[in-house]
Protein backbone atom coordinates (compact mmCIF):
# COMPACT_ATOMS: atom_id res chain seq x y z
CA UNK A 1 17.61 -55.73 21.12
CA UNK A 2 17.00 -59.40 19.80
CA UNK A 3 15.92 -61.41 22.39
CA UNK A 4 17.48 -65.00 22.10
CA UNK A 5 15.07 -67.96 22.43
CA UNK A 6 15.26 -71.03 24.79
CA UNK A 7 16.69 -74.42 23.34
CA UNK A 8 13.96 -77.00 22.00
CA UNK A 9 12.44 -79.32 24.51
CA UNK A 10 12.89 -82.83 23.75
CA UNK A 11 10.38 -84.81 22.29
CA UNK A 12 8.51 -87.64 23.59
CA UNK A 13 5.96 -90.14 22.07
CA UNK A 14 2.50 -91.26 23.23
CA UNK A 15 2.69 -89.40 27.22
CA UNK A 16 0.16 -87.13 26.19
CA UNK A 17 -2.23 -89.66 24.92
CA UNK A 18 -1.98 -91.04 28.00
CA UNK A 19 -2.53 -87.81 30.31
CA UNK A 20 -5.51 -87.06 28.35
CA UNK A 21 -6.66 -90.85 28.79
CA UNK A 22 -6.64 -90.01 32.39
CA UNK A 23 -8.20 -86.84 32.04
CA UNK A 24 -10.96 -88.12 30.69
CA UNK A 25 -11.20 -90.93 33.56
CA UNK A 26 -11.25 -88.09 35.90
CA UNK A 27 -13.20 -85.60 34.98
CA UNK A 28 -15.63 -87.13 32.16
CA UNK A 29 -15.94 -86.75 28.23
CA UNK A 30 -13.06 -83.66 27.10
CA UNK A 31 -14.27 -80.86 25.03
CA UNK A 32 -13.09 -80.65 21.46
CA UNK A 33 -11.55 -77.55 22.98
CA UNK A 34 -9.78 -78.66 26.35
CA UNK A 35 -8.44 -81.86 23.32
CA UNK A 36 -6.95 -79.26 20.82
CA UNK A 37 -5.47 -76.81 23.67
CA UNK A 38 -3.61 -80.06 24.96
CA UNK A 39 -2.75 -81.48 22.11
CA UNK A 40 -1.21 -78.33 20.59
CA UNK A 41 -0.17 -76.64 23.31
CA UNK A 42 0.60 -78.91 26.21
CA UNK A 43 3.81 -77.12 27.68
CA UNK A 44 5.77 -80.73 27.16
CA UNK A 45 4.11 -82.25 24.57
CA UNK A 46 2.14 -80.55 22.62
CA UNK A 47 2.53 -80.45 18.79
CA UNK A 48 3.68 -76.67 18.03
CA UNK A 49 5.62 -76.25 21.28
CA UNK A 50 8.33 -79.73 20.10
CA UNK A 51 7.90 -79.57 16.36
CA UNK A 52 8.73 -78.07 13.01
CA UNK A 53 5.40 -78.15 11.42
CA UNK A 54 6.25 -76.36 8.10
CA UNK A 55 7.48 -76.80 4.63
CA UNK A 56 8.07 -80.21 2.77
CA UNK A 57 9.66 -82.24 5.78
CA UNK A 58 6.84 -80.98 7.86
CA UNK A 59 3.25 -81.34 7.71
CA UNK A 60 1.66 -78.50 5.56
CA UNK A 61 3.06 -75.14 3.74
CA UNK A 62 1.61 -72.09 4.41
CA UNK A 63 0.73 -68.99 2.04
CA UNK A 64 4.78 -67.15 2.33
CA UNK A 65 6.40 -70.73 1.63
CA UNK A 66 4.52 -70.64 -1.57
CA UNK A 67 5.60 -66.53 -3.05
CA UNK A 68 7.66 -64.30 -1.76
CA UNK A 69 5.21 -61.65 -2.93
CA UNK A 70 2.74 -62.72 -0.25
CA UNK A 71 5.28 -61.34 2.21
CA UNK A 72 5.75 -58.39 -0.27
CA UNK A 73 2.19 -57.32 -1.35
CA UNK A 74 1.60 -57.77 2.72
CA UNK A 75 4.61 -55.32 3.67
CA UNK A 76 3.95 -53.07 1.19
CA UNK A 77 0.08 -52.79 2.39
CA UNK A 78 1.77 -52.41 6.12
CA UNK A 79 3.66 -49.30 4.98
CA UNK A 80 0.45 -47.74 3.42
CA UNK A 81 -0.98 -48.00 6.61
CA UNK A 82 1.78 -46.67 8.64
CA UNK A 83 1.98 -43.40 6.74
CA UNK A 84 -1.96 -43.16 7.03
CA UNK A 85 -1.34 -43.36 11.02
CA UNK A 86 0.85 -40.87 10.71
CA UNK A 87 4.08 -42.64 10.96
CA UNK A 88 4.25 -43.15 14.42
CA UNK A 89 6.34 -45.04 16.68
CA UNK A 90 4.55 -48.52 16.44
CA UNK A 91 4.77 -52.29 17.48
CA UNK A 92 4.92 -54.25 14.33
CA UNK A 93 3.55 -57.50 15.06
CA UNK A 94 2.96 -61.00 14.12
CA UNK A 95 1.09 -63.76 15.80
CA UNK A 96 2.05 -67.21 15.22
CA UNK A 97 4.68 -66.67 12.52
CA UNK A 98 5.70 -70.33 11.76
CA UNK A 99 9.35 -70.11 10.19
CA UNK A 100 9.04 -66.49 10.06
CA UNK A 101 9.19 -66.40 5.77
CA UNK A 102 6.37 -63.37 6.06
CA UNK A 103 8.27 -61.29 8.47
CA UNK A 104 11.35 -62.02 6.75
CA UNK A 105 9.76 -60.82 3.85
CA UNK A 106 8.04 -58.31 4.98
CA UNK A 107 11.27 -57.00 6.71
CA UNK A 108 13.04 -57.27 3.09
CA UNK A 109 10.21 -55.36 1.34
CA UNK A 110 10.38 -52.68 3.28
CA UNK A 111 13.83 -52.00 4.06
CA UNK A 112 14.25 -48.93 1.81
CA UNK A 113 11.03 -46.95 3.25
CA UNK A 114 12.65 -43.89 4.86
CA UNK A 115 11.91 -43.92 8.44
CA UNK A 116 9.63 -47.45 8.63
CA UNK A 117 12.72 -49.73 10.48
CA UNK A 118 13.44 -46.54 12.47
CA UNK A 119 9.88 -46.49 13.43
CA UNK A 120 9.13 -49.82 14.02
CA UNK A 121 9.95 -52.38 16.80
CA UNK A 122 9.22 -56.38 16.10
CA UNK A 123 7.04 -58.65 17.96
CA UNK A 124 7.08 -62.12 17.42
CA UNK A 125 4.35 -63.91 19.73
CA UNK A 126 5.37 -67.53 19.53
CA UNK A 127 4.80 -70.48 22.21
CA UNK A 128 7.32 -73.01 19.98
CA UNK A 129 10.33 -73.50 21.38
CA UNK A 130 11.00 -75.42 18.85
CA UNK A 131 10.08 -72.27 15.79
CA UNK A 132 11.76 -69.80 17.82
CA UNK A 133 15.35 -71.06 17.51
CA UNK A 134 14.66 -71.32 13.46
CA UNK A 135 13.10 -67.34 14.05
CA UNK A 136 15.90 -66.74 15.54
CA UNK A 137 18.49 -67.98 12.80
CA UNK A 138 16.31 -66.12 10.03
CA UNK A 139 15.99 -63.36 11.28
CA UNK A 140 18.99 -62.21 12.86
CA UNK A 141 20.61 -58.94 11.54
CA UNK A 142 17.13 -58.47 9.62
CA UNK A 143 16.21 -55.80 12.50
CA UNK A 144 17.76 -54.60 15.35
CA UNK A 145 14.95 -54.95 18.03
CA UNK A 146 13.00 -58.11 17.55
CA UNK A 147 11.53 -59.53 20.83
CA UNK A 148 9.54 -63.03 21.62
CA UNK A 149 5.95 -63.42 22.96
CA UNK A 150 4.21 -65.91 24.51
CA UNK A 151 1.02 -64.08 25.02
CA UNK A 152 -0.67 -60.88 23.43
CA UNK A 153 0.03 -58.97 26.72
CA UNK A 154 3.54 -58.95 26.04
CA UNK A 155 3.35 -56.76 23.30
CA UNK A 156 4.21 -53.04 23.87
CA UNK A 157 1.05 -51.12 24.31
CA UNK A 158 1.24 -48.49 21.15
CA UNK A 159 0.24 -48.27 17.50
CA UNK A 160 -0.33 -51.51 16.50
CA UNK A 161 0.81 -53.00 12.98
CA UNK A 162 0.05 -56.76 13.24
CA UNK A 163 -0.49 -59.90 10.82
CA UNK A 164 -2.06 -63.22 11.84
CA UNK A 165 -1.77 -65.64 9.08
CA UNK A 166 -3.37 -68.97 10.05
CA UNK A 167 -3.46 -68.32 13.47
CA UNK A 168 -6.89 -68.64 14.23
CA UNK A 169 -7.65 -71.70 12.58
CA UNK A 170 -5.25 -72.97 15.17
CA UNK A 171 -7.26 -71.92 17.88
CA UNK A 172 -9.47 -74.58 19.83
CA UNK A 173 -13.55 -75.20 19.12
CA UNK A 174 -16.08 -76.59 20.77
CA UNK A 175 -19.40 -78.79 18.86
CA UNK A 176 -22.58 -78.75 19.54
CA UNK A 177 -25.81 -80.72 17.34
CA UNK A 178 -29.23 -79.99 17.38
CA UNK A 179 -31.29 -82.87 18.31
CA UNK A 180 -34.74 -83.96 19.35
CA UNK A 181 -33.67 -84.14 22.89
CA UNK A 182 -32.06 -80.54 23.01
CA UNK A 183 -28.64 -79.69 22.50
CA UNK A 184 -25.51 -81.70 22.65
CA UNK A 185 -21.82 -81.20 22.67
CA UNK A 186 -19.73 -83.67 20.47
CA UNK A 187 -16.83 -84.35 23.11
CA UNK A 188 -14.05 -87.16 23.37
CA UNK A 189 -14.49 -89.99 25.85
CA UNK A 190 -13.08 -93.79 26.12
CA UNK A 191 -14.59 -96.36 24.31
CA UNK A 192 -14.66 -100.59 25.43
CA UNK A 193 -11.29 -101.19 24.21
CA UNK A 194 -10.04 -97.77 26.01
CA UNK A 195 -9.13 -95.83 22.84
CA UNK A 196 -10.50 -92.39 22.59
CA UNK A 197 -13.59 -92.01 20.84
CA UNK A 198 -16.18 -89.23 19.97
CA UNK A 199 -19.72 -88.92 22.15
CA UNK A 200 -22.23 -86.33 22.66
CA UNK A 201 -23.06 -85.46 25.61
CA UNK A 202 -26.18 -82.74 27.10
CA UNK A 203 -24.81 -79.58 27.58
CA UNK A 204 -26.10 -76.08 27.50
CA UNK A 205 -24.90 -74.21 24.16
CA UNK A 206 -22.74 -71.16 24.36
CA UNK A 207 -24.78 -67.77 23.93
CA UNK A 208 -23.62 -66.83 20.40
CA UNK A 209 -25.67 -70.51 19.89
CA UNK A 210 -28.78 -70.52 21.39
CA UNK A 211 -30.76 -68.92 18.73
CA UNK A 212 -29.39 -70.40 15.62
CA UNK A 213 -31.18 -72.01 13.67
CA UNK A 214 -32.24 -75.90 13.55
CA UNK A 215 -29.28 -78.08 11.03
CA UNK A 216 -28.90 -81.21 10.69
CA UNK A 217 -24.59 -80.17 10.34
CA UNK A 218 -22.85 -79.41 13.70
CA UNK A 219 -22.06 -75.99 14.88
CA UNK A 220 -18.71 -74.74 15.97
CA UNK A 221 -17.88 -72.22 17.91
CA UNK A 222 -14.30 -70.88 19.30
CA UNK A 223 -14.10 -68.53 22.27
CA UNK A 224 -10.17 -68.30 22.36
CA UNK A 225 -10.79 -66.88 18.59
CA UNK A 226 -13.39 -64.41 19.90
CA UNK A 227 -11.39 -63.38 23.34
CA UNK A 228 -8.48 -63.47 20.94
CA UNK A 229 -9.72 -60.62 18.67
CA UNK A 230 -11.40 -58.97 21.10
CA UNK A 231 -8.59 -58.07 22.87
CA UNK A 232 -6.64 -57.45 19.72
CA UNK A 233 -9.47 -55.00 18.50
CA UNK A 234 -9.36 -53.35 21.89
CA UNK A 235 -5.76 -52.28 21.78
CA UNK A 236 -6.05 -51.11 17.93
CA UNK A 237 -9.09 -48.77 19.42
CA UNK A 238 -6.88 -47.70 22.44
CA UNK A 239 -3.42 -47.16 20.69
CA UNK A 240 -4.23 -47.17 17.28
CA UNK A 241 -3.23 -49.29 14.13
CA UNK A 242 -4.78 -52.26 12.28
CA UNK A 243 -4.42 -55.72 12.15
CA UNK A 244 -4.55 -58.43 9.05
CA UNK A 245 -6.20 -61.53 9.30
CA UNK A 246 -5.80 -64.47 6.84
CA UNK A 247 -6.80 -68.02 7.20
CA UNK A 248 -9.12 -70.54 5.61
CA UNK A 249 -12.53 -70.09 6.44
CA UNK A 250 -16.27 -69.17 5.94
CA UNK A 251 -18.89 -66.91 7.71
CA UNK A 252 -21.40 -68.26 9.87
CA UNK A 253 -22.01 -72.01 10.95
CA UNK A 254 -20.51 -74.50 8.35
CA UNK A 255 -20.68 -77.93 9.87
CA UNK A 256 -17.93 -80.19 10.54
CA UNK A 257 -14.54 -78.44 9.50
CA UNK A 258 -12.31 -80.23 12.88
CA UNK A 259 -9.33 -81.83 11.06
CA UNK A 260 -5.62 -83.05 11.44
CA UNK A 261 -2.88 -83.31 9.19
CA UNK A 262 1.00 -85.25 9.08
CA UNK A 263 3.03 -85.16 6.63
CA UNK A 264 0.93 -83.27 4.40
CA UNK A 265 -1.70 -85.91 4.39
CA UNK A 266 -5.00 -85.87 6.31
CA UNK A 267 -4.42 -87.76 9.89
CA UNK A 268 -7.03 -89.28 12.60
CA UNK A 269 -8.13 -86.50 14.53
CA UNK A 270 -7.64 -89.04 17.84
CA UNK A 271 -4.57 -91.08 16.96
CA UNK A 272 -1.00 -89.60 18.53
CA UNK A 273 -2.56 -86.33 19.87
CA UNK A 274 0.86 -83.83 19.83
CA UNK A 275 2.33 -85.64 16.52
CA UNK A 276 -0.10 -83.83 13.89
CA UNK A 277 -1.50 -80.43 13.35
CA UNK A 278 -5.24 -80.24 14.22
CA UNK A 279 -7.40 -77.29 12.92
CA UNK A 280 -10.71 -75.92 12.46
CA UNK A 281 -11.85 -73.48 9.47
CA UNK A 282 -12.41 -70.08 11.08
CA UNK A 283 -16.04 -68.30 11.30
CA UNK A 284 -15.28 -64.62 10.40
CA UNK A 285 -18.76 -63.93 11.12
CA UNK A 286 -17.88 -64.47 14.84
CA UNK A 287 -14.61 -62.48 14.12
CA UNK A 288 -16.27 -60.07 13.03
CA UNK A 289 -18.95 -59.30 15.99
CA UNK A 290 -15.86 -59.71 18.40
CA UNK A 291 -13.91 -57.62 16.72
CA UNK A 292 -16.87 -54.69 16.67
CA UNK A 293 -17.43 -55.77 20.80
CA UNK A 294 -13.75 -54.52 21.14
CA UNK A 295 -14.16 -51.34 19.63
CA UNK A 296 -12.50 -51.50 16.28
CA UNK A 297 -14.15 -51.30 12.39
CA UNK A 298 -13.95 -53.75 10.41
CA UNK A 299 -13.48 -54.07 6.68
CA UNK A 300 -14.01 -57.64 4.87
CA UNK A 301 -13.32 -60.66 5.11
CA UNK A 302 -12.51 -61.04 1.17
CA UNK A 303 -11.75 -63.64 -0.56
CA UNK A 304 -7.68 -63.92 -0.75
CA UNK A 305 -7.29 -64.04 -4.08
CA UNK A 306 -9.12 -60.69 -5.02
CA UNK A 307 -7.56 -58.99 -2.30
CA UNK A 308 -3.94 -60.11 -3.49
CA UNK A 309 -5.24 -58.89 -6.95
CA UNK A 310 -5.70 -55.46 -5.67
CA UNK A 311 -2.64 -54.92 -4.17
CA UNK A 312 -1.08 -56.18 -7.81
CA UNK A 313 -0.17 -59.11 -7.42
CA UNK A 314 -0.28 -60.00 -10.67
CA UNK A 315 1.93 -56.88 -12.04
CA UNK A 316 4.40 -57.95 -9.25
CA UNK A 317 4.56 -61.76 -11.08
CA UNK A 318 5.16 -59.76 -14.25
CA UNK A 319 7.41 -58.00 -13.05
CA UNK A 320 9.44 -60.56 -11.34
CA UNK A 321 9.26 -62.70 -14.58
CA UNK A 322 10.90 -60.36 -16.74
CA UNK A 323 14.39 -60.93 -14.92
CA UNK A 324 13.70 -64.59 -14.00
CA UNK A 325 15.22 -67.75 -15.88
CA UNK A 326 12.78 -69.95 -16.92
CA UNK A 327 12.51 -72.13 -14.05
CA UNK A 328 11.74 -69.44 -12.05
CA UNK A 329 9.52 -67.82 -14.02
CA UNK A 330 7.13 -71.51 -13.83
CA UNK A 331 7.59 -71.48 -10.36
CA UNK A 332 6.41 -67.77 -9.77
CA UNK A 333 3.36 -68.56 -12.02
CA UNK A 334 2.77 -71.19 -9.93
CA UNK A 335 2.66 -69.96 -6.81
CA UNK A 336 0.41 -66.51 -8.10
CA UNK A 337 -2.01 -69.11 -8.79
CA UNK A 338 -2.03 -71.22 -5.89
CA UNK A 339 -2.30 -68.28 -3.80
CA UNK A 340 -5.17 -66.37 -5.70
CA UNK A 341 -7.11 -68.62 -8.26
CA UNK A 342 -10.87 -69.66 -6.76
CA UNK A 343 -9.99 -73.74 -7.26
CA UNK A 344 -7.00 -73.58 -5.06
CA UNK A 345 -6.29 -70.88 -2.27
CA UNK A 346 -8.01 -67.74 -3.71
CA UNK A 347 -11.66 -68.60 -2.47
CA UNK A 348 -11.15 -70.96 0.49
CA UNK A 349 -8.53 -68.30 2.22
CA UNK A 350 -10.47 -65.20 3.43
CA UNK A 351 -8.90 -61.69 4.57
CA UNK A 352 -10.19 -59.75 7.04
CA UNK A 353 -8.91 -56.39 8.67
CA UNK A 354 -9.56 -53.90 11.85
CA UNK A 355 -8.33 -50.69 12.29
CA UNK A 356 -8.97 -47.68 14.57
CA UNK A 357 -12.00 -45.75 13.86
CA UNK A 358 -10.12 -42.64 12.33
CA UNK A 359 -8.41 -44.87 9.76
CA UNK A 360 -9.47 -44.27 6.31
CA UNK A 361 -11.00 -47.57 4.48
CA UNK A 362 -7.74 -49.66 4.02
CA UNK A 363 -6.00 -50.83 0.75
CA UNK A 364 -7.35 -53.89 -0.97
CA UNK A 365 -10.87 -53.81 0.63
């Protein structure tokens, strides 16, 4: 059955500034990390559990705002995989699904596969109050059972089908330079006037770290992304499945990548934590070696662009042209080409996917 979500919380302004203030008088200089978790996540006021983030009144648009054959193309590719499993009972999964446009999509896409809705139960893991009343409202009557997360856990243990677009990138880092005296971790502390400021402070590097080599560029590193997909490797290797990965981001260190954005304009990092979104650009290279530690193979990452080629997305823009009125026809051209060409989405936006060891090399890779 659908599983109604709670009512918003109601928002607040400037609180959590001043909780972390406090923190910080506490306990010391914060970690980029324990800043991002709070100011995201904070159970009260943190930015995705109050807010809207998406669309034009929001503060950016993601990949299925832009084309509905993201959501297509993706679906499509979800269906291959199925009947390569074997077309099992599965859990068909999304992790942080924004406004849910790609399940919706995806839903759509796939409606007339014989036996896929029968097959499939929905998983929506989703700590916005706020996002899961809109869920709710779209997708209502899409799909009989549709259920609500807030952790990974939740979701049933069996085949897994999932998709995490721009998830990761959500997911909090830590810094660390190279200097003459050793390392140091870039961390947030109070300045003279009290406002939060950036300092480094001497503090031993994580593992992954200590043998990289000497830059003059900061490194980043994310354990919840690592836990994250180990654990999500783990249960494709136990139960089966695969899982789809898409965000902005590179392989292996790439300097200074922290940012925040409001109103679809970049935003200071430490002004009104909880008011803007604040992101880092994921290392698939780290993905990828957690992803192996849990037990899954991995294929990619790709750039988005080519990938989306593969599946045809181009032929599907034909297509879709053919019966479309002009207007619709510029706007579908358009959004093909934000999504795939290298100067916009196509080479910044990387795909990346793990599946169970018996699963033949995927489509698109």
């Amino acid at each position: 059955m659908i599983s109604p979500p709670p009512n918003p919380l109601p928002q607040g302004e400037g609180e959590l500034t001043n909780l972390i203030k406090s923190r910080i008088r506490q306990d010391g200089p914060m970690p980029i990390s324990e800043y991002m978790a709070l100011a995201l996540a904070h159970p009260e006021h943190g930015y995705y559990i109050r807010r809207d983030p998406l669309g034009v009144q929001g503060d950016f648009t993601t990949a299925p705002e832009i084309s509905q054959i993201f959501g297509e193309l993706i679906g499509a590719w979800l269906v291959i995989q199925w009947v390569l499993m074997g077309k099992p009972q599965a859990a068909l999964a999304e992790i942080g699904p924004g406004r849910v446009t790609l399940m919706a999509d995806i839903l759509r896409a796939t409606s007339g596969v014989k036996g896929f809705h029968e097959a499939i139960s929905v998983h929506l893991m989703e700590i916005s109050t706020a996002l899961r009343q809109k869920q709710w409202n779209t997708l209502a009557g899409k799909h009989p059972d549709i259920n609500w997360h807030t952790g990974f856990a939740e979701i049933p243990a069996k085949p897994l089908l999932l998709v995490a677009n721009e998830f990761f990138d959500a997911l909090p880092i830590r810094q660390f330079m190279h200097t003459d005296l050793g390392w140091r971790e870039k961390r947030i502390g109070l300045s003279e006037k009290d406002e939060l400021e950036f300092i480094f402070t001497a503090e031993p590097p994580p593992d992954i770290l200590k043998d990289a080599p000497i830059s003059d560029r900061p490194y980043e590193y994310s354990e919840a992304a690592s836990k994250m997909m180990i654990v999500i490797a783990n249960r494709i290797a136990s139960y089966g499945g695969v899982g789809l990965i898409i965000d902005y981001g590179y392989e292996g260190s790439h300097g200074n990548t922290l940012q925040s954005v409001r109103q679809h304009a970049f935003h200071d990092v430490l002004v009104e934590p909880g008011t803007a979104d604040i992101t880092a650009h994921v290392d698939f290279h780290n993905l990828t070696l957690a992803a192996a530690e849990g037990g899954s193979f991995i294929y990619g990452p790709i750039h988005q662009g080519e990938w989306l080629n593969r599946l045809g997305a181009k032929e599907r823009v034909t297509a879709l042209c053919e019966k479309a009125k002009a207007k619709q026809k510029k706007e579908l051209l358009a959004g093909l080409a934000r999504l795939t060409a290298s100067d916009q989405m196509g080479q910044l936006f990387k795909v990346l996917c793990v599946t169970h060891p018996s699963m033949p090399k995927p489509e698109g890779f």
